[in-house]
C-alpha atoms as a PDB file:
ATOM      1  CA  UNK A   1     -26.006 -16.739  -9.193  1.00  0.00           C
ATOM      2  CA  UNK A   2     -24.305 -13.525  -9.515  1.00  0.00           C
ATOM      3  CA  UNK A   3     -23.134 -11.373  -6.471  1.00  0.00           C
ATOM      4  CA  UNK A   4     -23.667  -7.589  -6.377  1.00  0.00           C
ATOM      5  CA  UNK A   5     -20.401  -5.500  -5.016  1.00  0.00           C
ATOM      6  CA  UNK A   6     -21.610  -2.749  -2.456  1.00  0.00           C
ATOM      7  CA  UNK A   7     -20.693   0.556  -4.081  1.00  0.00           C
ATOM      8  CA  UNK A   8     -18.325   2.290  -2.284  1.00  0.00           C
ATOM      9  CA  UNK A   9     -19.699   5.186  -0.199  1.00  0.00           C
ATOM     10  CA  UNK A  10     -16.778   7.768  -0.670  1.00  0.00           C
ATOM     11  CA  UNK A  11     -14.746   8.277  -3.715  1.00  0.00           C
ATOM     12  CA  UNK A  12     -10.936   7.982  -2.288  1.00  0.00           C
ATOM     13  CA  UNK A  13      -9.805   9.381  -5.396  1.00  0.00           C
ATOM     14  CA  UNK A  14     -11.152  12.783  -4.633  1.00  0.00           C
ATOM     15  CA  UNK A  15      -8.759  15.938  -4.583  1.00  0.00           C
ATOM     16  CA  UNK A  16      -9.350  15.822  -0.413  1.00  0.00           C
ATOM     17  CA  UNK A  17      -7.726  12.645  -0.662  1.00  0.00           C
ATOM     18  CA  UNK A  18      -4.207  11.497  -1.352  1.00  0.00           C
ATOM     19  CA  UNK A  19      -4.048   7.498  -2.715  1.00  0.00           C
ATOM     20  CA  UNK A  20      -0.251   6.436  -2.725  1.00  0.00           C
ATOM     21  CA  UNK A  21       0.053   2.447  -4.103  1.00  0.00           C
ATOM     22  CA  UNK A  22       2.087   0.029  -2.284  1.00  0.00           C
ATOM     23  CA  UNK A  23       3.308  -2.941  -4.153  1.00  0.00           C
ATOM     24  CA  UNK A  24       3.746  -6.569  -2.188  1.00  0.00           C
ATOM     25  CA  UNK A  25       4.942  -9.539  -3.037  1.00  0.00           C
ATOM     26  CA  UNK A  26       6.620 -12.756  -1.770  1.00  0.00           C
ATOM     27  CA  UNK A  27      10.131 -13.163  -2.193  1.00  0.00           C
ATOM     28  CA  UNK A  28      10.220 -16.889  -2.463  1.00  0.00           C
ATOM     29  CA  UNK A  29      14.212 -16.770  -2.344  1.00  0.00           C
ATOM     30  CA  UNK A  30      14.356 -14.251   0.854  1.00  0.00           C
ATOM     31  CA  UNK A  31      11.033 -16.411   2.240  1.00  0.00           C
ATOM     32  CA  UNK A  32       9.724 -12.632   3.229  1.00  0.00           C
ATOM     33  CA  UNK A  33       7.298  -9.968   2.147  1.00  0.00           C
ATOM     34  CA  UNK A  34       8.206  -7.344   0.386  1.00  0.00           C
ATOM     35  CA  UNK A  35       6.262  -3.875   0.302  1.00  0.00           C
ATOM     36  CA  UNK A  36       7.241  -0.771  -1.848  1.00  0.00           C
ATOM     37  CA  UNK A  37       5.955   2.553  -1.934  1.00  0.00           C
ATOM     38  CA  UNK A  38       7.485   4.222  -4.935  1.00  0.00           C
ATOM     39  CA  UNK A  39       5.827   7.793  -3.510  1.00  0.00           C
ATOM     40  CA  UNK A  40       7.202   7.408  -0.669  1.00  0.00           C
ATOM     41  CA  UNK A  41      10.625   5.723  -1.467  1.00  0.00           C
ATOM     42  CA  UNK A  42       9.718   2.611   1.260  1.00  0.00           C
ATOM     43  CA  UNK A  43      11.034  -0.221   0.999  1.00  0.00           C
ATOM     44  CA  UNK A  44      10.109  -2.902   3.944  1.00  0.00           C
ATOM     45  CA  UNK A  45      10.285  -6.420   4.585  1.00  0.00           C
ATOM     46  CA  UNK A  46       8.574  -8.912   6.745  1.00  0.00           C
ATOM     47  CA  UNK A  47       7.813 -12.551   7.375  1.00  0.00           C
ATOM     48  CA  UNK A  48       3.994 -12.127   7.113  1.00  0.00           C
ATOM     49  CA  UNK A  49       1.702  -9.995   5.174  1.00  0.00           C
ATOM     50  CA  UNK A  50       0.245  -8.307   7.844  1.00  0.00           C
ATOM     51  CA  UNK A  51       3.265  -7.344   9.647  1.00  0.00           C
ATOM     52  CA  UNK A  52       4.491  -5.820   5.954  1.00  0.00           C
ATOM     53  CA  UNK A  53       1.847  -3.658   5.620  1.00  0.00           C
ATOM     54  CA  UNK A  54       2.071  -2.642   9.068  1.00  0.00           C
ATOM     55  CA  UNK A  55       5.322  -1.765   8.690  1.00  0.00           C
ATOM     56  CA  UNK A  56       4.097   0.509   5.517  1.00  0.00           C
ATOM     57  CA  UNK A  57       1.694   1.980   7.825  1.00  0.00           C
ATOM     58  CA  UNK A  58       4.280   2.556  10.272  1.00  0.00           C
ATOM     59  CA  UNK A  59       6.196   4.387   8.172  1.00  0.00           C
ATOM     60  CA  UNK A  60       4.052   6.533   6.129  1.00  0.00           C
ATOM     61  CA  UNK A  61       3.774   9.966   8.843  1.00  0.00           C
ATOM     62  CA  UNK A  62       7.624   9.900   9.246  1.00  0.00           C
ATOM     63  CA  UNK A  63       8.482   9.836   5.476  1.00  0.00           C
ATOM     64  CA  UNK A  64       5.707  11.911   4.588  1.00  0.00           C
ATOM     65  CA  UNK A  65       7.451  14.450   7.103  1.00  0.00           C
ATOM     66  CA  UNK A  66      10.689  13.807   5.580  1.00  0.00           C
ATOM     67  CA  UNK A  67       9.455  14.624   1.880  1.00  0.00           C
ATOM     68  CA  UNK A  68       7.965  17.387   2.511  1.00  0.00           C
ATOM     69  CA  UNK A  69       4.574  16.629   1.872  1.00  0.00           C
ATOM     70  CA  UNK A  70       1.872  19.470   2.492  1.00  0.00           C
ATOM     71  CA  UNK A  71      -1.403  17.508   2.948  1.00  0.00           C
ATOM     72  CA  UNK A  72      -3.315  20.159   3.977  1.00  0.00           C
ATOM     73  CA  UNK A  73      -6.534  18.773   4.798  1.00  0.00           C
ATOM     74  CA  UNK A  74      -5.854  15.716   2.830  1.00  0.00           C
ATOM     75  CA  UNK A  75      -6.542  11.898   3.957  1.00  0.00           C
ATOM     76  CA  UNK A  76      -4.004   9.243   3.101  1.00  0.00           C
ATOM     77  CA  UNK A  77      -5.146   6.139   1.978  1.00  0.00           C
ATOM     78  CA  UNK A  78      -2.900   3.067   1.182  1.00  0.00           C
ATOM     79  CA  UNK A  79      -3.555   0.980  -1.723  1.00  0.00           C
ATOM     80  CA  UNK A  80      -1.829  -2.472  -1.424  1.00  0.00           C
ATOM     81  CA  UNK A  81      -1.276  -4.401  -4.535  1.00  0.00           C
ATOM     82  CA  UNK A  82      -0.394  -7.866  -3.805  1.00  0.00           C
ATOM     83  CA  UNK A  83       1.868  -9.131  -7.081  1.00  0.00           C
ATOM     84  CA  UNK A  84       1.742 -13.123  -7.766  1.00  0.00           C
ATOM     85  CA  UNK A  85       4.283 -13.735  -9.653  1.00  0.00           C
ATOM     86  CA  UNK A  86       2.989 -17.251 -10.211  1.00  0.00           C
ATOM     87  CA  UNK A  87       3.294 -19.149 -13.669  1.00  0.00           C
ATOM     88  CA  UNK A  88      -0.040 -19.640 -14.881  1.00  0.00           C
ATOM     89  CA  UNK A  89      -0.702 -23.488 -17.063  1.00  0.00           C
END
């Protein structure tokens, strides 16, 4: 049985848009999540997932204010990466 993926409806990659990637991953030593936003120069940390990329979405209007960053009539979008840095057998 094979599963058809809805096409997306608006291409976020579009010059009206502005696509920054955030990295997470699980700091198994720290026992917290850790988001990073090269862009943007975030770093944040959390206990859950959810409250990490909160915290990313937190963030993003004050450093984008602190960069500098003309949007115009741009749209942000956030594109979390979750890294596994599990061993694969």
């Amino acid at each position: 049985m094979t599963k058809t993926i809805r096409a997306r409806t608006m291409d976020k990659a579009s010059p009206m848009n502005l696509v920054l990637d955030v990295e997470v991953l699980f700091d198994e030593e720290a026992k917290v999540w850790v988001a990073d936003c090269e862009t943007l120069c975030i770093v944040t940390e959390a206990n859950t997932y959810e409250s990490v990329t909160q915290q990313v979405r937190d963030l993003v209007p004050e450093m984008i204010k602190e960069n500098n960053i003309d949007l115009g009539s741009q749209k942000i979008y956030l594109n979390f990466q979750h890294l596994d840095e599990s061993a694969i057998a």
